[in-house]
PDB file of N, CA and C in Angstrom:
ATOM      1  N   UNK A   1      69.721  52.394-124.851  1.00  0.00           N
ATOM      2  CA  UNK A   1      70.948  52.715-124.164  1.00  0.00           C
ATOM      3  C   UNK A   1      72.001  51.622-124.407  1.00  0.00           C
ATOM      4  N   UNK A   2      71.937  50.830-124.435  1.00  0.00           N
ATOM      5  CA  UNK A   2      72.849  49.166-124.869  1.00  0.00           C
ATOM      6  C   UNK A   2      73.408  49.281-126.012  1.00  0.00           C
ATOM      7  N   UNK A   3      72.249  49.328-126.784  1.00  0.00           N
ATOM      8  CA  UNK A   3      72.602  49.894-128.340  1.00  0.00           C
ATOM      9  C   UNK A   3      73.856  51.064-128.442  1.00  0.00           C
ATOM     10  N   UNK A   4      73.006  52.182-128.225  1.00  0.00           N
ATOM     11  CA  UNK A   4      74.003  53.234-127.952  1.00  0.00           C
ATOM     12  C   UNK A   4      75.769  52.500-127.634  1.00  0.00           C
ATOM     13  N   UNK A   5      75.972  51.932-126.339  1.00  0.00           N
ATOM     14  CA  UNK A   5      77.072  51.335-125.435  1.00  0.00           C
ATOM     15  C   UNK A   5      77.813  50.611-126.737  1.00  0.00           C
ATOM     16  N   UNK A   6      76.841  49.186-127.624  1.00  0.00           N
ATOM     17  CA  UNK A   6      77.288  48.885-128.162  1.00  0.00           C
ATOM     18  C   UNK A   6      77.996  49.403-130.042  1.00  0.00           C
ATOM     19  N   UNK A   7      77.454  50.737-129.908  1.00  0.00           N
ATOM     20  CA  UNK A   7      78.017  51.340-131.333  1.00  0.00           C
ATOM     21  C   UNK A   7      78.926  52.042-130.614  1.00  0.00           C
ATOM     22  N   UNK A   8      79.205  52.226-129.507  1.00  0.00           N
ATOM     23  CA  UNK A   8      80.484  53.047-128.799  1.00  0.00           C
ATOM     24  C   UNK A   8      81.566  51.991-128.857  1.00  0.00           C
ATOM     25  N   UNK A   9      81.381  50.977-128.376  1.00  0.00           N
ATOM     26  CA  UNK A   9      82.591  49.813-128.451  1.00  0.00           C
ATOM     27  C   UNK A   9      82.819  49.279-129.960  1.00  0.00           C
ATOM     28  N   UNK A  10      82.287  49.313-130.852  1.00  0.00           N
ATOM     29  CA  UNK A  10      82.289  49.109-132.152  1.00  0.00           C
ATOM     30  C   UNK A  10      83.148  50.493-132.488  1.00  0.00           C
ATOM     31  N   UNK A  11      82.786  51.889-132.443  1.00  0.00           N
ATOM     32  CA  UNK A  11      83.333  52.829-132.755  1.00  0.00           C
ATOM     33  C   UNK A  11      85.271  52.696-132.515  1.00  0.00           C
ATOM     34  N   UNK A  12      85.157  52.253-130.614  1.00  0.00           N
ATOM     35  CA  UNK A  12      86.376  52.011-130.420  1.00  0.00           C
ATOM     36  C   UNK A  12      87.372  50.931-131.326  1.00  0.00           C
ATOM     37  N   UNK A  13      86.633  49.609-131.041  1.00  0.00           N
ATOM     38  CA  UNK A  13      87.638  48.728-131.916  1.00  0.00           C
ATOM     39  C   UNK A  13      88.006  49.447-133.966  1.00  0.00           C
ATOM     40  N   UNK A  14      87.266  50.010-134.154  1.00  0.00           N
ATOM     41  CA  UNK A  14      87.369  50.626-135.959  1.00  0.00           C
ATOM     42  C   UNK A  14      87.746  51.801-135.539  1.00  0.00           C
ATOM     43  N   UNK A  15      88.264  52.815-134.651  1.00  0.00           N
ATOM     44  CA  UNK A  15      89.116  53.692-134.987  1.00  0.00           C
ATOM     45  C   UNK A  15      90.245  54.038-133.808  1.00  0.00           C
ATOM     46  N   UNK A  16      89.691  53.242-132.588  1.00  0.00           N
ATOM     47  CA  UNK A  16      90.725  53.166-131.229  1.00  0.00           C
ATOM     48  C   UNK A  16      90.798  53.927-130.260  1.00  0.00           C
ATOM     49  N   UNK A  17      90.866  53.542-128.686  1.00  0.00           N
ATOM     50  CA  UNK A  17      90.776  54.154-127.662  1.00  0.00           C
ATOM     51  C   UNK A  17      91.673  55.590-127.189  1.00  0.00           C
ATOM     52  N   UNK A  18      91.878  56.419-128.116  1.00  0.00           N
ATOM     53  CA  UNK A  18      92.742  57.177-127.100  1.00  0.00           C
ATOM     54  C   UNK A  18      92.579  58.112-126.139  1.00  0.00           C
ATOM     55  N   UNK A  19      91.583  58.548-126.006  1.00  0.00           N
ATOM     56  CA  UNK A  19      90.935  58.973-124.704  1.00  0.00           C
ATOM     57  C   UNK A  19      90.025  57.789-123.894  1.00  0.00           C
ATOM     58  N   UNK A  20      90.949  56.858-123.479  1.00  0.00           N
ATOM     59  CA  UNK A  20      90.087  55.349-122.834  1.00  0.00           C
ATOM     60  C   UNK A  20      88.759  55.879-121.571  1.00  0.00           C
ATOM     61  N   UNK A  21      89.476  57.070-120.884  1.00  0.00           N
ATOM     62  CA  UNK A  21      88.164  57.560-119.845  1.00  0.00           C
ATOM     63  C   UNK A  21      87.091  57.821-120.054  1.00  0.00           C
ATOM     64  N   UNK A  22      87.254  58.240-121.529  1.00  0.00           N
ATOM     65  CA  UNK A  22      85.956  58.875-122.256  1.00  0.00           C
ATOM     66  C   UNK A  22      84.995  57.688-122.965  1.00  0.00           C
ATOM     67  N   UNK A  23      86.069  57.219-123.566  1.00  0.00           N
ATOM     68  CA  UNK A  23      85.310  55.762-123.804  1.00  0.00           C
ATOM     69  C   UNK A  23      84.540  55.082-123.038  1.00  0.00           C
ATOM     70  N   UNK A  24      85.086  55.274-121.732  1.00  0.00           N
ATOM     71  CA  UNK A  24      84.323  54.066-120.371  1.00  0.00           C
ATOM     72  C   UNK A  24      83.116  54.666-119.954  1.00  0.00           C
ATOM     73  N   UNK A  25      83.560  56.128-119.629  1.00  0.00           N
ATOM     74  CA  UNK A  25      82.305  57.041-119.294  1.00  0.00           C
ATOM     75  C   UNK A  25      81.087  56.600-119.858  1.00  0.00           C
ATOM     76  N   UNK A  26      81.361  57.165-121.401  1.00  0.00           N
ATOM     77  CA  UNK A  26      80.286  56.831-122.525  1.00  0.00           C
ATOM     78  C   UNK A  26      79.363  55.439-122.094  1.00  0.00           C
ATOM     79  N   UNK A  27      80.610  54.214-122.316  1.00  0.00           N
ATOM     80  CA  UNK A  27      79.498  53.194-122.311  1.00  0.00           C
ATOM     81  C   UNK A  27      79.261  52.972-120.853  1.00  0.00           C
ATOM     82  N   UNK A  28      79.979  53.081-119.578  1.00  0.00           N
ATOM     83  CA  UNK A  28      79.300  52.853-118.632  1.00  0.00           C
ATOM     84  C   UNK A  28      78.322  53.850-118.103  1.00  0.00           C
ATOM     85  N   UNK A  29      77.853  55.140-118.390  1.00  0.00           N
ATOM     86  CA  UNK A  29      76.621  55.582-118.818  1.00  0.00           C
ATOM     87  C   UNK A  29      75.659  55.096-119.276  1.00  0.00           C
ATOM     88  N   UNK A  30      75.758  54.773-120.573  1.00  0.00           N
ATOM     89  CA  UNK A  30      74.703  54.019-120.939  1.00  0.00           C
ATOM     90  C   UNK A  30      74.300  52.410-120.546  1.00  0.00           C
ATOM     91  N   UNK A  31      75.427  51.714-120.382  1.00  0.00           N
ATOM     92  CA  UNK A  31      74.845  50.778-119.200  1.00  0.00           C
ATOM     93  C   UNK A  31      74.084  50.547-118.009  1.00  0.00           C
ATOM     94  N   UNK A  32      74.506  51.925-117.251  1.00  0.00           N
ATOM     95  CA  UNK A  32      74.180  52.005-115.443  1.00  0.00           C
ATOM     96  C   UNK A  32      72.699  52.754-116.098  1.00  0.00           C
ATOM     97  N   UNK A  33      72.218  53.424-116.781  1.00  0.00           N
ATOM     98  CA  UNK A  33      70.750  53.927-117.437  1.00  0.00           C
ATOM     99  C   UNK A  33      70.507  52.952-117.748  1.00  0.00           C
ATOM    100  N   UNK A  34      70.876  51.640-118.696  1.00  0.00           N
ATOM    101  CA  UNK A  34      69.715  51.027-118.735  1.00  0.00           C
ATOM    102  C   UNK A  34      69.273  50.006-117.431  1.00  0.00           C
ATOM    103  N   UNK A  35      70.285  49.629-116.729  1.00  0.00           N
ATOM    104  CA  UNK A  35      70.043  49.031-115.264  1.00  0.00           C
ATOM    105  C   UNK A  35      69.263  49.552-114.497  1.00  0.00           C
ATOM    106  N   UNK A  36      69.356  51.012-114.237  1.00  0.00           N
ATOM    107  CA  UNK A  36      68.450  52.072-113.547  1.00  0.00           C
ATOM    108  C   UNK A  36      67.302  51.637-113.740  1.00  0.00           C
ATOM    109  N   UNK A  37      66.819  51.709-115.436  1.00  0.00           N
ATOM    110  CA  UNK A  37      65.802  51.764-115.980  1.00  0.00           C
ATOM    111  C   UNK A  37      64.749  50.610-115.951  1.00  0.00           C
ATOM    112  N   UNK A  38      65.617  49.355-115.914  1.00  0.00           N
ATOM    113  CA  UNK A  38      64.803  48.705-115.771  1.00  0.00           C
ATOM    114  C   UNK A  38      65.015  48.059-114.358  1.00  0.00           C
ATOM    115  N   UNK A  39      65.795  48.541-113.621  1.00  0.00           N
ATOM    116  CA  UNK A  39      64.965  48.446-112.053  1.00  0.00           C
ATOM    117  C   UNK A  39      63.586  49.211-111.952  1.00  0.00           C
ATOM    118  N   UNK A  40      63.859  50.473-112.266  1.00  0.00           N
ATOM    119  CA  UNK A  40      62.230  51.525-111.820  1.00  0.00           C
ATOM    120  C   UNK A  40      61.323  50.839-112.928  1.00  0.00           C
ATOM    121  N   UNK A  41      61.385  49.580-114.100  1.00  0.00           N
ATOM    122  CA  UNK A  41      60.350  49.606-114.347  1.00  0.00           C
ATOM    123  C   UNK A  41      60.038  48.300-113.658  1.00  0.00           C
ATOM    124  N   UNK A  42      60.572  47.741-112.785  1.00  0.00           N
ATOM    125  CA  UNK A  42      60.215  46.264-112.236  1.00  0.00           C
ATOM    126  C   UNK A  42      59.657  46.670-110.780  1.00  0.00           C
ATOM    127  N   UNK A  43      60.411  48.037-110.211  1.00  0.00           N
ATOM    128  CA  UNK A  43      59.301  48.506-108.876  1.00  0.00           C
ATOM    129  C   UNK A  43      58.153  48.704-109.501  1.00  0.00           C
ATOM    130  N   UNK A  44      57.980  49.617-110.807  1.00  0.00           N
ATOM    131  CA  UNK A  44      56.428  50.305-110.981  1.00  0.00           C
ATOM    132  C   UNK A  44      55.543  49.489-111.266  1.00  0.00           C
ATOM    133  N   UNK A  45      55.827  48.038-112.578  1.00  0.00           N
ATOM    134  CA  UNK A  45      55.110  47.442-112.207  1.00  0.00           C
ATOM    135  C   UNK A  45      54.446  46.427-111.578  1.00  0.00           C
ATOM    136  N   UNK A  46      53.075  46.413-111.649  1.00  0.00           N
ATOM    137  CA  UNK A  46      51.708  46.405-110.694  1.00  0.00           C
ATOM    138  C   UNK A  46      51.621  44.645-110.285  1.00  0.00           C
ATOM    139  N   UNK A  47      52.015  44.008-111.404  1.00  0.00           N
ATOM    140  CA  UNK A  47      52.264  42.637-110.959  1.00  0.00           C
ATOM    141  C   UNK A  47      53.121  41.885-110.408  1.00  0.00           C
ATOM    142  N   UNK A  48      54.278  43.028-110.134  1.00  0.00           N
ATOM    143  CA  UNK A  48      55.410  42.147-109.178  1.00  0.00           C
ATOM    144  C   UNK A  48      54.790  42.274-107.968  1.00  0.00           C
ATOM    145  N   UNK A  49      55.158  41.334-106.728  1.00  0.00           N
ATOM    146  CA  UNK A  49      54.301  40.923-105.554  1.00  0.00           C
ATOM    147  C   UNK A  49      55.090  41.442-104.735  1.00  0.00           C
ATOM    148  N   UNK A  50      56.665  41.566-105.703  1.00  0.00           N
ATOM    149  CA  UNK A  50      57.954  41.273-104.306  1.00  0.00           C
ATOM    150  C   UNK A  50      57.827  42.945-103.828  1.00  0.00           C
ATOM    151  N   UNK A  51      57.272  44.309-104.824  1.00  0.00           N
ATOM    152  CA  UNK A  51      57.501  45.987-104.336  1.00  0.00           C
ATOM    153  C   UNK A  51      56.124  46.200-104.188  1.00  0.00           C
ATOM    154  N   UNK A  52      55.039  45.637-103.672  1.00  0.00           N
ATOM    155  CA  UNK A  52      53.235  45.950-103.663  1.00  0.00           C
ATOM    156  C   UNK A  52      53.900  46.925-102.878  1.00  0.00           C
ATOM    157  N   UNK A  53      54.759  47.441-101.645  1.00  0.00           N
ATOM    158  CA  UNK A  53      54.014  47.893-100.422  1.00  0.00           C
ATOM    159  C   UNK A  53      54.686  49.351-101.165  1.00  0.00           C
ATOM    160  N   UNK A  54      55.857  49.547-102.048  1.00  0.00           N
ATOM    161  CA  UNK A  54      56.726  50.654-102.852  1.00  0.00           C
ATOM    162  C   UNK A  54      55.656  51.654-103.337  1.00  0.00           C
ATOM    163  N   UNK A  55      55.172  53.128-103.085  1.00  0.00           N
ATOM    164  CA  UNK A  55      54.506  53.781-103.820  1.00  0.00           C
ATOM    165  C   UNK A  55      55.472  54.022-104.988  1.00  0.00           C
ATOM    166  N   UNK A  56      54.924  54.416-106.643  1.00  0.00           N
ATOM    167  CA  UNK A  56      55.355  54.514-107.689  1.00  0.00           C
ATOM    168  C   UNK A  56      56.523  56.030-107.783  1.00  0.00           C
ATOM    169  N   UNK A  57      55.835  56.677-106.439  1.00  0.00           N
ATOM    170  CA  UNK A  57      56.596  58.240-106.875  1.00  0.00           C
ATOM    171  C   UNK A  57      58.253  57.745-106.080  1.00  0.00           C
ATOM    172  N   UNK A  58      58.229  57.173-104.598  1.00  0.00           N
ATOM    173  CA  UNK A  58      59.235  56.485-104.361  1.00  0.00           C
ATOM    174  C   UNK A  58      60.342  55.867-105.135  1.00  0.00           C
ATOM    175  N   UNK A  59      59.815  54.846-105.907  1.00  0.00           N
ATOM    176  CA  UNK A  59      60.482  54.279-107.330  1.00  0.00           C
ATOM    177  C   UNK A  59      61.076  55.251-107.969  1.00  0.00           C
ATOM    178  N   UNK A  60      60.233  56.610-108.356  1.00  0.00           N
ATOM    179  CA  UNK A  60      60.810  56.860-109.505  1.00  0.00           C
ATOM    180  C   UNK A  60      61.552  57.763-108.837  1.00  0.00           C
ATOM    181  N   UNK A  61      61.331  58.247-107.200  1.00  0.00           N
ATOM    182  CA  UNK A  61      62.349  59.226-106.770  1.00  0.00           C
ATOM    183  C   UNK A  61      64.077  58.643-106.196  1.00  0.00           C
ATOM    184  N   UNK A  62      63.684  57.361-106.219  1.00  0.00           N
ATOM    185  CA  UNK A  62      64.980  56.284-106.121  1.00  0.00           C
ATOM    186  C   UNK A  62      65.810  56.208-107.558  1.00  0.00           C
ATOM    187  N   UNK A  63      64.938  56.376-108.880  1.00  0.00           N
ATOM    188  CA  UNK A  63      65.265  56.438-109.958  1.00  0.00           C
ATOM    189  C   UNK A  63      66.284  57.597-110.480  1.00  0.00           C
ATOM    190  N   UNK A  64      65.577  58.456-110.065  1.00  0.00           N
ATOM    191  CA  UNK A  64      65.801  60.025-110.252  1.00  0.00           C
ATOM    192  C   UNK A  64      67.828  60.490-109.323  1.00  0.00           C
ATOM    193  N   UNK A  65      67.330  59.816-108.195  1.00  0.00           N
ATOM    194  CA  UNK A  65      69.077  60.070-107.262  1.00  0.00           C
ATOM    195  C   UNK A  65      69.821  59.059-107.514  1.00  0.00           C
ATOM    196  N   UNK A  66      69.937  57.941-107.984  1.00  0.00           N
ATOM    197  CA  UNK A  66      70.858  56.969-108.281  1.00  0.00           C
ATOM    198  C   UNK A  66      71.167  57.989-109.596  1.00  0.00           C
ATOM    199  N   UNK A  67      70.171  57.715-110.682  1.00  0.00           N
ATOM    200  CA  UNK A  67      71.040  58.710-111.847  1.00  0.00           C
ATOM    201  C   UNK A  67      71.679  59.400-111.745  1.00  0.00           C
ATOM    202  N   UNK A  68      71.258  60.431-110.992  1.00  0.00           N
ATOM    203  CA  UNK A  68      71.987  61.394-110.710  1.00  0.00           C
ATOM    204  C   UNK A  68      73.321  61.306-109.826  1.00  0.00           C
ATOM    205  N   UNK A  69      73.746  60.392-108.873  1.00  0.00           N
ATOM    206  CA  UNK A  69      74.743  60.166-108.321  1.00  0.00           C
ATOM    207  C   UNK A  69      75.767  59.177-109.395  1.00  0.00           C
ATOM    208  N   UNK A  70      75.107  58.079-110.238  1.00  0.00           N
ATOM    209  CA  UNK A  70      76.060  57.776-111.645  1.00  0.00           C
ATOM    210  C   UNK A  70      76.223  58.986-112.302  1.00  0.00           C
ATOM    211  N   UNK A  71      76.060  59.775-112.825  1.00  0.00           N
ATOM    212  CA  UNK A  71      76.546  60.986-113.362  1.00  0.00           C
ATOM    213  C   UNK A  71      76.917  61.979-112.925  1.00  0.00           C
ATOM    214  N   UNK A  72      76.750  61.672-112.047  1.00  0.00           N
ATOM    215  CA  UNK A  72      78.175  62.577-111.307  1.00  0.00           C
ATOM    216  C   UNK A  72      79.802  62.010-111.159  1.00  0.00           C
ATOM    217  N   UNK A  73      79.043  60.827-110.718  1.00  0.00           N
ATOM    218  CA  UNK A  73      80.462  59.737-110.562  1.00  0.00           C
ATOM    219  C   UNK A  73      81.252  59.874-111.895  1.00  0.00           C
ATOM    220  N   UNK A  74      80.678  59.734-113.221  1.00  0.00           N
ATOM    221  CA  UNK A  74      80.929  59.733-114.254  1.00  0.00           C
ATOM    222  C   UNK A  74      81.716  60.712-114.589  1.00  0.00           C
ATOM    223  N   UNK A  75      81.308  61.933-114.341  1.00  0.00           N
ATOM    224  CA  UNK A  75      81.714  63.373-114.738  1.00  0.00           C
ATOM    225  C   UNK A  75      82.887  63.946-114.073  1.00  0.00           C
ATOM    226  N   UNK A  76      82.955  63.242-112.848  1.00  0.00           N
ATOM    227  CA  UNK A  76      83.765  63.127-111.949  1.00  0.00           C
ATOM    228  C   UNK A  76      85.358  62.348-112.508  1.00  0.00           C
ATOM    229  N   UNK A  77      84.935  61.305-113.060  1.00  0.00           N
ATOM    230  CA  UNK A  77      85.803  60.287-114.013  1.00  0.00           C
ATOM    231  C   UNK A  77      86.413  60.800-115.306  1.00  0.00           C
ATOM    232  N   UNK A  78      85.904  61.467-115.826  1.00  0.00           N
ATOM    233  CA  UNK A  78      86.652  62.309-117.012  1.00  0.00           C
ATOM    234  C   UNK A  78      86.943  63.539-116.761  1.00  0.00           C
ATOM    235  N   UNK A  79      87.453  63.856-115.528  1.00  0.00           N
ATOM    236  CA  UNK A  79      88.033  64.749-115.001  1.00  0.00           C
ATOM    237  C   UNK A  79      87.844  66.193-115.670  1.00  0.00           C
TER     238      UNK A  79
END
């Protein structure tokens, strides 16, 4: 997803922003996914001490509505 973000901002500077909303969307999409992502993988795993008491389906159902409320927000943003 970073990757992705970062061939989007590369795309912009070599041919230029003119739909800038769409631009932001794009990479702040793929930013807020990979943040998501690696929050639910630092609840799931088994050796962090600080989420023992977190069941895994919790995590990933915390995973599941944040996404979904960034993409909305998003979709919301490019009107």
């Amino acid at each position: 997803a970073v990757a992705t973000a970062l061939i989007q901002v590369a795309y912009m500077g070599l041919v230029g922003s003119f739909p800038f909303n769409s631009f932001l969307s794009g990479v702040l999409s793929c930013i807020g996914t990979a943040v998501l992502a690696v929050c639910l993988r630092i609840q799931v795993n088994k050796d962090n001490k600080e989420f023992k008491d977190l069941p895994p389906e919790r995590a990933f159902a915390d995973f599941v509505l944040c996404n979904l409320v960034l993409h909305l927000v998003i979709m919301n943003f490019l009107g």
